[in-house]
Protein backbone atom coordinates (compact mmCIF):
# COMPACT_ATOMS: atom_id res chain seq x y z
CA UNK A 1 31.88 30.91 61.61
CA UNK A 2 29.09 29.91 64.13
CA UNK A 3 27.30 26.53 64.36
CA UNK A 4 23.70 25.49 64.25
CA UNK A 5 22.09 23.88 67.20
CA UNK A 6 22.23 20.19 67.26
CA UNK A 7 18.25 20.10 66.12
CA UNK A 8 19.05 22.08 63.24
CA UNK A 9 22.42 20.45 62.22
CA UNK A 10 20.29 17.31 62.12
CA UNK A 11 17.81 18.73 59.90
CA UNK A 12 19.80 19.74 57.87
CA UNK A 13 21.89 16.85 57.23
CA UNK A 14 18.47 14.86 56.78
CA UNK A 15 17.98 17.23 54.03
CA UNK A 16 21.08 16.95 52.12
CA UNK A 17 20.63 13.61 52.10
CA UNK A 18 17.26 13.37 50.47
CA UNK A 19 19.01 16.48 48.06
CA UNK A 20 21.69 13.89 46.94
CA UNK A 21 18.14 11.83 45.94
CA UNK A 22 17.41 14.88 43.51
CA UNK A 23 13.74 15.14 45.29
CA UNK A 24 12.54 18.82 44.81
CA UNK A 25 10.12 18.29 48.09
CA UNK A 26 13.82 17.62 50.25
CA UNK A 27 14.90 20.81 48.99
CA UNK A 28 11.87 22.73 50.38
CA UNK A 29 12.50 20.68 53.12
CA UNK A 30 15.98 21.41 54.17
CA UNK A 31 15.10 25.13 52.83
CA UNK A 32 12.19 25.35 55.42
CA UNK A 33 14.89 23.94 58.41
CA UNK A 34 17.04 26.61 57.65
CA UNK A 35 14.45 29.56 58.14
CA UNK A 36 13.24 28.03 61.19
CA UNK A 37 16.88 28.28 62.54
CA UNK A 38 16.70 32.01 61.56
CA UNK A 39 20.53 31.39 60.55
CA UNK A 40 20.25 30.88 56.97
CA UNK A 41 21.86 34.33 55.75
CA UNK A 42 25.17 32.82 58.09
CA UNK A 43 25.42 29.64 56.32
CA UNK A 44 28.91 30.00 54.21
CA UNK A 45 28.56 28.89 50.63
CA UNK A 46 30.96 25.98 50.87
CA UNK A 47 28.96 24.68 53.44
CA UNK A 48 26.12 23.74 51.26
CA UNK A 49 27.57 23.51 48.46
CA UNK A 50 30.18 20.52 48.78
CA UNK A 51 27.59 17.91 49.44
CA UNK A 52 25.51 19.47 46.83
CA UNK A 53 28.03 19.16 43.87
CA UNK A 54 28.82 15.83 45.08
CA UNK A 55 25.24 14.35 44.75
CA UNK A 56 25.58 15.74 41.31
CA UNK A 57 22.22 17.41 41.71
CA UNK A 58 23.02 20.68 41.90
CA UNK A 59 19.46 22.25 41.16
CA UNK A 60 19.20 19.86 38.37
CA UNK A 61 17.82 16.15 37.92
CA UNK A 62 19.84 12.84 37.19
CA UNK A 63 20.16 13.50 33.57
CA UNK A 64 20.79 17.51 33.61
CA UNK A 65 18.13 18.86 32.42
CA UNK A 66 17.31 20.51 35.01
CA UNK A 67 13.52 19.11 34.92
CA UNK A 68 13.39 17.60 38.50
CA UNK A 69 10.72 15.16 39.61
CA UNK A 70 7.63 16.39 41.56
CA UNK A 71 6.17 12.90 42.44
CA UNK A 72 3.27 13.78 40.74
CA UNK A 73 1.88 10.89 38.56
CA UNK A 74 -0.20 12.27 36.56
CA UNK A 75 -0.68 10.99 32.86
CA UNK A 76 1.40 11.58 30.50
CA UNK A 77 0.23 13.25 27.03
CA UNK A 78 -0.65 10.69 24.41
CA UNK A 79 2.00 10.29 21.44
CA UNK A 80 2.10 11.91 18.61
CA UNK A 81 0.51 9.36 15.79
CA UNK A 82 -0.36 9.56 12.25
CA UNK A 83 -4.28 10.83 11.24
CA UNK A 84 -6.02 7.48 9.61
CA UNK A 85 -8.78 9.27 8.31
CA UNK A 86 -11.84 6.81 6.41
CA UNK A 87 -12.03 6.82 2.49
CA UNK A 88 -13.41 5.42 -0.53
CA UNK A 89 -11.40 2.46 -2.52
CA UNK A 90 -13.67 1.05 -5.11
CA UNK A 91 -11.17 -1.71 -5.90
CA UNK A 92 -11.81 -5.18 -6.95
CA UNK A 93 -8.75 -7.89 -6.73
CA UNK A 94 -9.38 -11.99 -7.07
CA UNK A 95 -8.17 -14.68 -4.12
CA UNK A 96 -9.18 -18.49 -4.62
CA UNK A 97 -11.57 -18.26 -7.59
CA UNK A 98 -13.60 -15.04 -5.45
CA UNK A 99 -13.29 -11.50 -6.57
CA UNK A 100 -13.46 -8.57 -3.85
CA UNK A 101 -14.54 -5.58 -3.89
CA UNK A 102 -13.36 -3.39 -1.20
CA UNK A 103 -15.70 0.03 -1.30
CA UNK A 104 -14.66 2.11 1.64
CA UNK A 105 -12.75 2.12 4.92
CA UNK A 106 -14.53 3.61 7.94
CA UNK A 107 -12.37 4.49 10.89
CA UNK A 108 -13.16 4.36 14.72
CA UNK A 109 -10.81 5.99 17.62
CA UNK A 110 -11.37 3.29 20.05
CA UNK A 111 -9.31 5.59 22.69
CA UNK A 112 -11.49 8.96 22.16
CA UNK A 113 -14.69 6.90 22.11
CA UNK A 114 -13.80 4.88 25.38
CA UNK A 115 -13.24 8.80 26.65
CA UNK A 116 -15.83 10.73 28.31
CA UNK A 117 -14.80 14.36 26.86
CA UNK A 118 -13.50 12.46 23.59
CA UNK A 119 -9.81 13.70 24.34
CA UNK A 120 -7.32 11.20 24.24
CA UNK A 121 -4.81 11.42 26.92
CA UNK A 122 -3.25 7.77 27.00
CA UNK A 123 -3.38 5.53 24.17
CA UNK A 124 -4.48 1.84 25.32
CA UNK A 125 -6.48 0.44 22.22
CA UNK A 126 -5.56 2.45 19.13
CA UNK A 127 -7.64 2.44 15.96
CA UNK A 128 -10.55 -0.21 14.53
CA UNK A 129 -10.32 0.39 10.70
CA UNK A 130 -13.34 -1.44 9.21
CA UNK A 131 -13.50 -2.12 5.19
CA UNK A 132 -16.66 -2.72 3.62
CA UNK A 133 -16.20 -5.34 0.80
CA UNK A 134 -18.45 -7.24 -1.72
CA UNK A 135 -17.81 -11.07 -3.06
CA UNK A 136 -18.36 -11.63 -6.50
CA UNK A 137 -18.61 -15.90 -6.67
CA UNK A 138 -18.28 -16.63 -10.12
CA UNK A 139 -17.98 -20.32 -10.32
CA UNK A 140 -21.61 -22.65 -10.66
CA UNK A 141 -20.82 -23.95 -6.63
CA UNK A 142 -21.40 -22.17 -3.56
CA UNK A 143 -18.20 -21.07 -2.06
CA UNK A 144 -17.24 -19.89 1.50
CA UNK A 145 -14.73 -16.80 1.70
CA UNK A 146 -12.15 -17.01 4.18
CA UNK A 147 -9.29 -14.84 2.89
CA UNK A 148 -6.45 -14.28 5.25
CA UNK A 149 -6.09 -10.59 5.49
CA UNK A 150 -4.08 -7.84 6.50
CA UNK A 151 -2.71 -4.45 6.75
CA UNK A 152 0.49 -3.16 5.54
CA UNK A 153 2.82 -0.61 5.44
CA UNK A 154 6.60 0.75 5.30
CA UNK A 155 7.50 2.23 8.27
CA UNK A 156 9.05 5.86 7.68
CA UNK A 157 13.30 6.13 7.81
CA UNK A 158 13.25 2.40 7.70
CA UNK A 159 13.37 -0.76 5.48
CA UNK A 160 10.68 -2.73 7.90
CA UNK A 161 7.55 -3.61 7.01
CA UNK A 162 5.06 -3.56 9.39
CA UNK A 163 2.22 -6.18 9.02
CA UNK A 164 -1.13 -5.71 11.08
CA UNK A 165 -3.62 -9.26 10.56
CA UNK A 166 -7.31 -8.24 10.32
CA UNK A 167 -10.64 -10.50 10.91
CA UNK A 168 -12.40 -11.74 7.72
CA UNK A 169 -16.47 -11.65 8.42
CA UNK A 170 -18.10 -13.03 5.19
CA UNK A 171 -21.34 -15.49 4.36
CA UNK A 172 -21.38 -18.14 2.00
CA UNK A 173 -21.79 -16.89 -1.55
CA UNK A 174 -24.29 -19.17 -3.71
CA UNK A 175 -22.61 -19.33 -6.95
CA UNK A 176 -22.72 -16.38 -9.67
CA UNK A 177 -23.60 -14.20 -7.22
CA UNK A 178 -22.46 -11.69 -4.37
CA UNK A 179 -22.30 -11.40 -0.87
CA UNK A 180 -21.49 -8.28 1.44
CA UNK A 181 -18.95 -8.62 4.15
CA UNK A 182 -16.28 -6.79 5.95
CA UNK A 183 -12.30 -6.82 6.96
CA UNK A 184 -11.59 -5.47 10.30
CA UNK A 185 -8.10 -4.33 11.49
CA UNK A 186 -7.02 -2.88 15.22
CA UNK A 187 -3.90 -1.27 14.99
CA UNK A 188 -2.38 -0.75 18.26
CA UNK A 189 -1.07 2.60 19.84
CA UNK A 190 2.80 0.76 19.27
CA UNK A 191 1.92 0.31 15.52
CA UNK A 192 0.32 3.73 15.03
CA UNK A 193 3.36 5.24 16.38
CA UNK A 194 4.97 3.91 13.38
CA UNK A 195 2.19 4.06 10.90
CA UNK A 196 2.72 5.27 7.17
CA UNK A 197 -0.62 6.03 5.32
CA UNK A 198 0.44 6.58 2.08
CA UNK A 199 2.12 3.36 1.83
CA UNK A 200 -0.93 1.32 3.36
CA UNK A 201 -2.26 -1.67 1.51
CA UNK A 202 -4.69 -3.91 2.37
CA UNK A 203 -3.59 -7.61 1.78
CA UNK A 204 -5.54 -10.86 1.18
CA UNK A 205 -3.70 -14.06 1.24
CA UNK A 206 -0.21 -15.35 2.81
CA UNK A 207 2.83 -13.79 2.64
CA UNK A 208 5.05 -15.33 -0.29
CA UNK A 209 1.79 -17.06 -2.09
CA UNK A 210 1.06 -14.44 -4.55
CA UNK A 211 -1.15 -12.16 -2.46
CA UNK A 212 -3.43 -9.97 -3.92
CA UNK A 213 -2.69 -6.12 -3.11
CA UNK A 214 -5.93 -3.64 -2.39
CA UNK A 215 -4.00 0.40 -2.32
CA UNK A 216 -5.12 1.81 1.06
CA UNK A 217 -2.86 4.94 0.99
CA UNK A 218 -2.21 6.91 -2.37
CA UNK A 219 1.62 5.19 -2.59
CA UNK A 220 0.45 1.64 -3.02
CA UNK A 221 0.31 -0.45 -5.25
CA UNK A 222 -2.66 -2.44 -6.98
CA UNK A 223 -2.31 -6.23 -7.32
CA UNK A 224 -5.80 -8.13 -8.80
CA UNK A 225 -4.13 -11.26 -9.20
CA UNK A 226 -7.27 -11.80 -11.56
CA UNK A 227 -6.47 -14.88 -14.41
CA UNK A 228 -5.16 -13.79 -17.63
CA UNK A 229 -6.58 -15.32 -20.57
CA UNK A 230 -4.20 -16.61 -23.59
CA UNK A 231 -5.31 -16.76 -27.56
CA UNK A 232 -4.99 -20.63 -27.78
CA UNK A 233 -8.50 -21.11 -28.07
CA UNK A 234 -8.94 -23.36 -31.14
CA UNK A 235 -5.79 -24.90 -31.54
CA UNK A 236 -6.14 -28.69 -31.90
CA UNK A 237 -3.60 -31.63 -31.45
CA UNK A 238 -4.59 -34.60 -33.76
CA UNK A 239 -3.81 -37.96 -31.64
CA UNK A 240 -4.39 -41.80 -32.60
CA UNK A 241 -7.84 -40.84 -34.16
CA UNK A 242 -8.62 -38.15 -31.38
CA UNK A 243 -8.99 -34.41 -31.54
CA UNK A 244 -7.84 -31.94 -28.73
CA UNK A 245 -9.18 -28.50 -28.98
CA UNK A 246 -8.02 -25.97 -26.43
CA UNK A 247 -10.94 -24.47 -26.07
CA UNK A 248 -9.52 -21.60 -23.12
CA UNK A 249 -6.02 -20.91 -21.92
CA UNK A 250 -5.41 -18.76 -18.45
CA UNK A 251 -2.11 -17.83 -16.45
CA UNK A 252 -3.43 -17.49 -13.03
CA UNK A 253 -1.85 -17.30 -9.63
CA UNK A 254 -3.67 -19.89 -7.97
CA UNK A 255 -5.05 -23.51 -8.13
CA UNK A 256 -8.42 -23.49 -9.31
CA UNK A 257 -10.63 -23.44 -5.54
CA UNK A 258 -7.26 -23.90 -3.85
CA UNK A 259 -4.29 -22.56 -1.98
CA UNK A 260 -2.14 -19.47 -4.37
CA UNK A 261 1.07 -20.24 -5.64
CA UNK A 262 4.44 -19.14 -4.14
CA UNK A 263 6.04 -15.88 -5.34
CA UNK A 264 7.73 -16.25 -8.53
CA UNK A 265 5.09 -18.65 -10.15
CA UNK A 266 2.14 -19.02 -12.34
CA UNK A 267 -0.27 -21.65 -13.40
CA UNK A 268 -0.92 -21.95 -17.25
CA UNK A 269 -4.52 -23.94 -17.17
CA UNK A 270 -5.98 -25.54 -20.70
CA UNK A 271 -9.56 -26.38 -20.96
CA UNK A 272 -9.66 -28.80 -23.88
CA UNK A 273 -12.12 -31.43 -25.59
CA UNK A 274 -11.36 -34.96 -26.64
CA UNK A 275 -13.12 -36.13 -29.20
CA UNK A 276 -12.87 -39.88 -29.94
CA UNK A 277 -13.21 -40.37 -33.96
CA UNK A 278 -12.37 -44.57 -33.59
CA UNK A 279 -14.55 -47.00 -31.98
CA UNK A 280 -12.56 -47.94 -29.38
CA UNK A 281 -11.82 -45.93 -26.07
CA UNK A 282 -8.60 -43.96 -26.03
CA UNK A 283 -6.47 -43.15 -22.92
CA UNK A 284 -3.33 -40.39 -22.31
CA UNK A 285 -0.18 -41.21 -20.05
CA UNK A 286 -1.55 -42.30 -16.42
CA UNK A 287 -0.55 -39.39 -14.30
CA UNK A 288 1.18 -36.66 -15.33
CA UNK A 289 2.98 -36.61 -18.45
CA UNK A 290 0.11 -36.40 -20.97
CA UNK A 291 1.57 -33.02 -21.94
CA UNK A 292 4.84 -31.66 -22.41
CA UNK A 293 5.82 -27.88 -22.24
CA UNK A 294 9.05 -26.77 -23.83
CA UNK A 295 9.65 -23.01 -22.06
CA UNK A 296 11.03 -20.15 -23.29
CA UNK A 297 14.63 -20.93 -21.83
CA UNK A 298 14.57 -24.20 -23.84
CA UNK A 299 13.69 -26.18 -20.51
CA UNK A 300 11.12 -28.93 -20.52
CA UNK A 301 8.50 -29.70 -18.57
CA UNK A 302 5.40 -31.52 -18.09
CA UNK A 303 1.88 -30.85 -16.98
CA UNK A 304 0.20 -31.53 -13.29
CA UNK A 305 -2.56 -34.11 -14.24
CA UNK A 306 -5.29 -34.27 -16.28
CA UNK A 307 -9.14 -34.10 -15.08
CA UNK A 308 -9.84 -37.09 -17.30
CA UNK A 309 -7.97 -39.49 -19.24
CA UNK A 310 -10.08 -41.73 -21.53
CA UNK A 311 -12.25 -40.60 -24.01
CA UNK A 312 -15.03 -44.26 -25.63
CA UNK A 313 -14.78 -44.76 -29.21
CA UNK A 314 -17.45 -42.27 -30.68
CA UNK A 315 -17.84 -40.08 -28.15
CA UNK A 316 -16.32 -36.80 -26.86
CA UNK A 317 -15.35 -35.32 -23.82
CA UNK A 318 -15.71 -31.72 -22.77
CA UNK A 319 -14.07 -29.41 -20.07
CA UNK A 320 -11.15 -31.34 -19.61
CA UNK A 321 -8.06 -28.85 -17.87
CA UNK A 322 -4.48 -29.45 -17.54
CA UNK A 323 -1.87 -26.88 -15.89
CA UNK A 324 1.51 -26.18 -16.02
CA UNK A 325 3.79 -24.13 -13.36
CA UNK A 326 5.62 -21.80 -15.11
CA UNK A 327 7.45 -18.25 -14.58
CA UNK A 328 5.48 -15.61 -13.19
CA UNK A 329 7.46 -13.42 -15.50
CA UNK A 330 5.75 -15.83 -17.89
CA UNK A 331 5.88 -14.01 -21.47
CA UNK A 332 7.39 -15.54 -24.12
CA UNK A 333 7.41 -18.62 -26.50
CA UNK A 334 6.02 -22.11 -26.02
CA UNK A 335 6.16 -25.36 -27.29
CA UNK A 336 3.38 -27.78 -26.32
CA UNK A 337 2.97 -31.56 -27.21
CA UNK A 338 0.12 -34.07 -26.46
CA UNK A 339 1.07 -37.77 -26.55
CA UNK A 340 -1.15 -40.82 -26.57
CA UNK A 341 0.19 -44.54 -26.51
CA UNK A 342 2.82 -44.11 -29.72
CA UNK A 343 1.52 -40.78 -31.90
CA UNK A 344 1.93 -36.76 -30.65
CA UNK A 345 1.52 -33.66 -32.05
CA UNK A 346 2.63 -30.22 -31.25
CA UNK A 347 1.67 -26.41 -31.33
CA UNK A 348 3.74 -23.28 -30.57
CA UNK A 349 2.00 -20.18 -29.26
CA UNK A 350 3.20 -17.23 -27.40
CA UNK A 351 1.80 -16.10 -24.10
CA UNK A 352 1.55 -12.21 -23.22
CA UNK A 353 2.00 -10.60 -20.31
CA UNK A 354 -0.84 -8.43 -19.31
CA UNK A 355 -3.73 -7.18 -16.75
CA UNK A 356 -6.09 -9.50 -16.06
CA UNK A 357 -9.72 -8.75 -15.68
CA UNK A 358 -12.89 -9.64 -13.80
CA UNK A 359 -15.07 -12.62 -14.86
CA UNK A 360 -17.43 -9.98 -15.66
CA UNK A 361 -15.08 -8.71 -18.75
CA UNK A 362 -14.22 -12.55 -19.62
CA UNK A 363 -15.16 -13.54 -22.81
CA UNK A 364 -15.28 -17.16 -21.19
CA UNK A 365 -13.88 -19.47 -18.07
């Protein structure tokens, strides 16, 4: 066998080297040195094939795929990702003593329109999905929306839950009447790699405080969380000369202009009067304890407070409330008793488990 002249031994060996790198321009390289010789059709197959096979490269890249690596760094093709596409809701669900009406969702490609030709080639930004909502305020006050709010979903061939937090934009809302407003969510190209649209919901309030549930994709689930009203309107508890009439009765899932209640529970609120037939003024239990719930397990329990105590001699007061935490799974039968200083009285009623509706389909509040 002959040998290569020094210049071209060493440009060869240069080339192996950079061959044992897996670079496709040292092949060319070392491929080029050998023409220039004008000895290529001499070389013996061993001799460029040992240090070939043992850079591993062997026309092939690191991993074997035989894909090798041209430098070039251009971008890369933008993931596949779910289609969000916009759509009408028309769904109405209640959060702190506020109803909302979510109409629509509009959709915007922040990616495509931050693109001159529209195309997306690398996702940066991912999607802004804007939902148009109406507030209902059906209390006498004005009241300030500020629902936290989100967007979830289950993420395919998983049990996770993936859980996106949106921007609330809303205006006061005088009371008994509406305001318009808007949610916005970005979901981000890692999330809309992931994204499930038929499981989509849109969520106001916190996670594990009785949230209220607005169905995004055609999986999900509604969840109004509006108050349920109760048939215990006219029962009365006769007390040391005073009359208690329940005058409305609601299960709801929050506290009346406040926070909601943790998963797993439920307010029962009584509106009641107190009418005073003696002539002097008559007071319940300081505190709580001027009511006392027996639950369908047999347990006892007693209520939260009372707006007002005393009632004067003569007189009679009105829109008094009371609340008990019971049982989300709340149907069943009750026991309720009313003390004041050494007399009581008691009613049983049963409470049934049902949709609520909007104050616009209550009979009263």
């Amino acid at each position: 066998m002959r040998t290569f002249r020094a210049t071209t031994i060493a440009t060869a060996a240069a080339g192996l080297l950079l061959v044992g790198c897996g670079g496709e321009e040292a092949i060319s390289q070392l491929t080029d040195a050998f023409a220039e010789s004008g000895e290529v059709e001499e070389v013996e197959a061993e001799t460029v094939t040992e240090p070939v096979e043992a850079s591993g490269t062997d026309e092939t890249d690191a991993d074997g795929t035989g894909d090798t690596d041209d430098g070039d760094t251009a971008e890369q093709p933008a993931p596949e990702v779910a289609a969000v596409d916009g759509r009408t809701i028309d769904e109405t669900v209640h959060y702190v003593g506020l109803e909302y009406t979510v109409s629509g969702m509009t959709v915007v490609d922040l990616d495509a329109e931050a693109s001159p030709d529209g195309q997306v080639d690398n996702r940066v930004q991912g999607l802004e999905l804007t939902f148009d909502v109406s507030v209902f305020n059906p209390g006498n006050d004005t009241a300030m929306p500020s629902p936290p709010a989100s967007l979830r979903w289950d993420e395919p061939g998983t049990g996770n839950v993936v859980d996106v937090s949106g921007r609330a934009d809303f205006r006061q809302v005088p009371g008994d009447s509406s305001s318009s407003g808007e949610i916005v969510v970005r979901v981000p190209p890692a999330d809309l790699e992931v994204y499930d649209d038929a499981s989509a919901r849109l969520i106001l309030g916190q996670s594990g405080h009785s949230a209220a549930q607005v169905p995004v994709g055609s999986d999900a689930e509604l969840i109004t969380r509006f108050p349920v009203q109760q048939p215990l309107d006219g029962e009365t508890f006769d007390v040391n000369d005073v009359e208690v009439t329940i005058t409305a009765a609601e299960v709801r899932w929050d506290y009346t202009g406040n926070s909601h209640l943790e998963d797993g529970q439920a307010l029962l609120e009584l509106t009641y009067t107190m009418a005073n037939q003696a002539d002097r003024q008559s007071c319940s239990t300081r505190g709580e304890g001027a009511f006392a719930l027996t639950l369908p397990s047999g347990d006892g329990i007693v209520d939260l407070g009372v707006t007002e105590r005393c009632v004067r001699g003569g007189e009679t007061e009105t829109d008094v409330r009371t609340g008990f935490l019971i049982d989300a799974d709340y149907a069943g039968d009750y026991t309720l008793r009313h003390e004041r200083s050494d007399d009581q009285d008691e009613i049983t009623f049963t409470l049934v488990e049902q949709d609520g509706v909007p104050s616009s389909e209550r009979t009263t509040r």
